[in-house]
C-alpha atoms as a PDB file:
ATOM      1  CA  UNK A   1     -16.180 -16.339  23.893  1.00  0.00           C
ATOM      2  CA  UNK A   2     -16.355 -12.926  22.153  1.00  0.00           C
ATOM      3  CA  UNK A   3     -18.907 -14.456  19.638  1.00  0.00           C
ATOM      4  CA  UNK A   4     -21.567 -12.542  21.719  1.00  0.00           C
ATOM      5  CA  UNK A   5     -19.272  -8.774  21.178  1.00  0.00           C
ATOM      6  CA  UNK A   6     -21.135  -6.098  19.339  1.00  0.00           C
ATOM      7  CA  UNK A   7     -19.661  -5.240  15.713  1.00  0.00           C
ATOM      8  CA  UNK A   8     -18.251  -2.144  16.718  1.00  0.00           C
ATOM      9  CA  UNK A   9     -16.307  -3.346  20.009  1.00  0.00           C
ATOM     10  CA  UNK A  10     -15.352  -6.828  18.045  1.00  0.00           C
ATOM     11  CA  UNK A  11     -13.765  -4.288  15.791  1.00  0.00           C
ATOM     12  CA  UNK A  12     -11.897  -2.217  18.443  1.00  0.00           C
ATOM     13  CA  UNK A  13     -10.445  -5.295  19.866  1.00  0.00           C
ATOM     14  CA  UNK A  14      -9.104  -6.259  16.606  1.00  0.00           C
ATOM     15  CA  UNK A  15      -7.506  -3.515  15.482  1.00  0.00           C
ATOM     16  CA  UNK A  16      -5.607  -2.641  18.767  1.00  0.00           C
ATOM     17  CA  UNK A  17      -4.639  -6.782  18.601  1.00  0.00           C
ATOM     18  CA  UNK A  18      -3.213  -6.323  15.299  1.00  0.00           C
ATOM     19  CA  UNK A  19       0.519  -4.919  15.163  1.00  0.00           C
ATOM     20  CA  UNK A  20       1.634  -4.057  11.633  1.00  0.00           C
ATOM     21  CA  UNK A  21       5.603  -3.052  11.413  1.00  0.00           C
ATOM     22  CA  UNK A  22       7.163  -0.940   9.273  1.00  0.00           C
ATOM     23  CA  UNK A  23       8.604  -4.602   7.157  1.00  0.00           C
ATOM     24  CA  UNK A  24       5.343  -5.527   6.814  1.00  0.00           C
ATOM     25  CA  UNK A  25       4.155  -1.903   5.064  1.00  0.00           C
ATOM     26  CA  UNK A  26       7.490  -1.827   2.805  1.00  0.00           C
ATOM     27  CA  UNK A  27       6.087  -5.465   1.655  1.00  0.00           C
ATOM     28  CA  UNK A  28       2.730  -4.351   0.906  1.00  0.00           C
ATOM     29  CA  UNK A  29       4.346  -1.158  -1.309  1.00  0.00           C
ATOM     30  CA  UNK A  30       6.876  -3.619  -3.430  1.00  0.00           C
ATOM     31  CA  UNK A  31       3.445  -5.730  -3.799  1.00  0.00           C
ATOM     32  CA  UNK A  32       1.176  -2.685  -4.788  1.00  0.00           C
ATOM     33  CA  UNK A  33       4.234  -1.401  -6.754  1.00  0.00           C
ATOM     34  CA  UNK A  34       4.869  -4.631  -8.922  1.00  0.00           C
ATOM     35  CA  UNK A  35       0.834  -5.209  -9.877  1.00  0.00           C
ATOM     36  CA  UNK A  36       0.868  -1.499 -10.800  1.00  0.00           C
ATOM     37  CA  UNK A  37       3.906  -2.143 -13.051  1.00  0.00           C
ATOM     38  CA  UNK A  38       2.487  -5.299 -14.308  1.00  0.00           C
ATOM     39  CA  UNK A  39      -0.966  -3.322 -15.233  1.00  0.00           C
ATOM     40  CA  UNK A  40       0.624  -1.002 -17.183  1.00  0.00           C
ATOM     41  CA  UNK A  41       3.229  -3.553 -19.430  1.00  0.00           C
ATOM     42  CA  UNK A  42      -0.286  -5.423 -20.446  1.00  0.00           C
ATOM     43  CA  UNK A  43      -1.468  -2.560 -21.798  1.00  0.00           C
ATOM     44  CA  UNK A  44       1.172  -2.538 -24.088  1.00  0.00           C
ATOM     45  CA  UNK A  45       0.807   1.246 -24.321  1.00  0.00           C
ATOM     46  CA  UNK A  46       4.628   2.106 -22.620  1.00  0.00           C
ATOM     47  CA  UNK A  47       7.650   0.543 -23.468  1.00  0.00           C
ATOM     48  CA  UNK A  48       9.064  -2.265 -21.172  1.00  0.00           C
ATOM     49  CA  UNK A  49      12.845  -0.702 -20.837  1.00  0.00           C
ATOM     50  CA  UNK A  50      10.686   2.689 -19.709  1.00  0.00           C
ATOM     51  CA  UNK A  51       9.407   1.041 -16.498  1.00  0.00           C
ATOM     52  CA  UNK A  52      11.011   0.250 -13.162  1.00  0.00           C
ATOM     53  CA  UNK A  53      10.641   0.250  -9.749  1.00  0.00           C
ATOM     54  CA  UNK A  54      12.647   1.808  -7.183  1.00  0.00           C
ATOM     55  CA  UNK A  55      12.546   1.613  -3.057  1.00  0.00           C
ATOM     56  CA  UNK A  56      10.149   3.958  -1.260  1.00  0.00           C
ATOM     57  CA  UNK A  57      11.769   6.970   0.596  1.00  0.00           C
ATOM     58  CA  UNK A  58       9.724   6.261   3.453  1.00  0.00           C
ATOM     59  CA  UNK A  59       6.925   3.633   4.074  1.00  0.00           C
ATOM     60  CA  UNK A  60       5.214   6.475   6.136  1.00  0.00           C
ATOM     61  CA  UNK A  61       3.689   8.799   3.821  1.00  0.00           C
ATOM     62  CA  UNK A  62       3.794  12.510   4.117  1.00  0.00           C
ATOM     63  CA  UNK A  63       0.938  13.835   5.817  1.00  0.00           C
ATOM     64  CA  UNK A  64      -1.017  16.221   3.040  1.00  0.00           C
ATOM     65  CA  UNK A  65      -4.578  17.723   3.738  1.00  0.00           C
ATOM     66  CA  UNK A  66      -7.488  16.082   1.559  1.00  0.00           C
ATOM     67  CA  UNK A  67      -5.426  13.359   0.366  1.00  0.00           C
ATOM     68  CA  UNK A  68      -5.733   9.547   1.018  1.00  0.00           C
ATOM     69  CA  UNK A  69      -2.594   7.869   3.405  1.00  0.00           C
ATOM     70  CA  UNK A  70      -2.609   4.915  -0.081  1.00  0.00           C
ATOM     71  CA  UNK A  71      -0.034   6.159  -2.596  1.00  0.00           C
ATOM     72  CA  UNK A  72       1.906   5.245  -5.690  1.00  0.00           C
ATOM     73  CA  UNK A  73       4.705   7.616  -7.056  1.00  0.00           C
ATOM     74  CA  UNK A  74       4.870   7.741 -10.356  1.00  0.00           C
ATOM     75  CA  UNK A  75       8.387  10.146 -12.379  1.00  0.00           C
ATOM     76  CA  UNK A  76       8.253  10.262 -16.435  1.00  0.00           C
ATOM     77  CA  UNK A  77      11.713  10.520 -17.440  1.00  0.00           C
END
């Protein structure tokens, strides 16, 4: 079948093949968010009543020149 594809088209057919909704990004962000979270409580460094997570304005980050689409949001209160 497509065993015989170059690399480079195999790719191409994959990623138009593979739909990703907005759910599935708000799940990958509460994910992200929570190991981040958990990171930080190990290292005993912060207090556990200083950290929490809240929901993501938008699972579609803004667009900003010279700065990567992956993003955590971090507020010190």
């Amino acid at each position: 079948m497509a065993k015989d594809l170059p690399v480079p088209e195999m790719e191409k057919l994959m990623l138009t093949h593979t739909g990703v909704k907005d759910d599935d990004l708000r799940q990958l962000a509460s994910q992200r968010a929570l190991a981040v979270k958990d990171h930080i409580l190990k290292s005993k460094q912060v207090e556990p009543e200083r950290i929490f997570l809240i929901e993501p304005k938008s699972v579609q980050p803004e667009k900003k020149e010279k700065v990567s689409d992956s993003r955590v949001d971090f507020k010190l209160k």
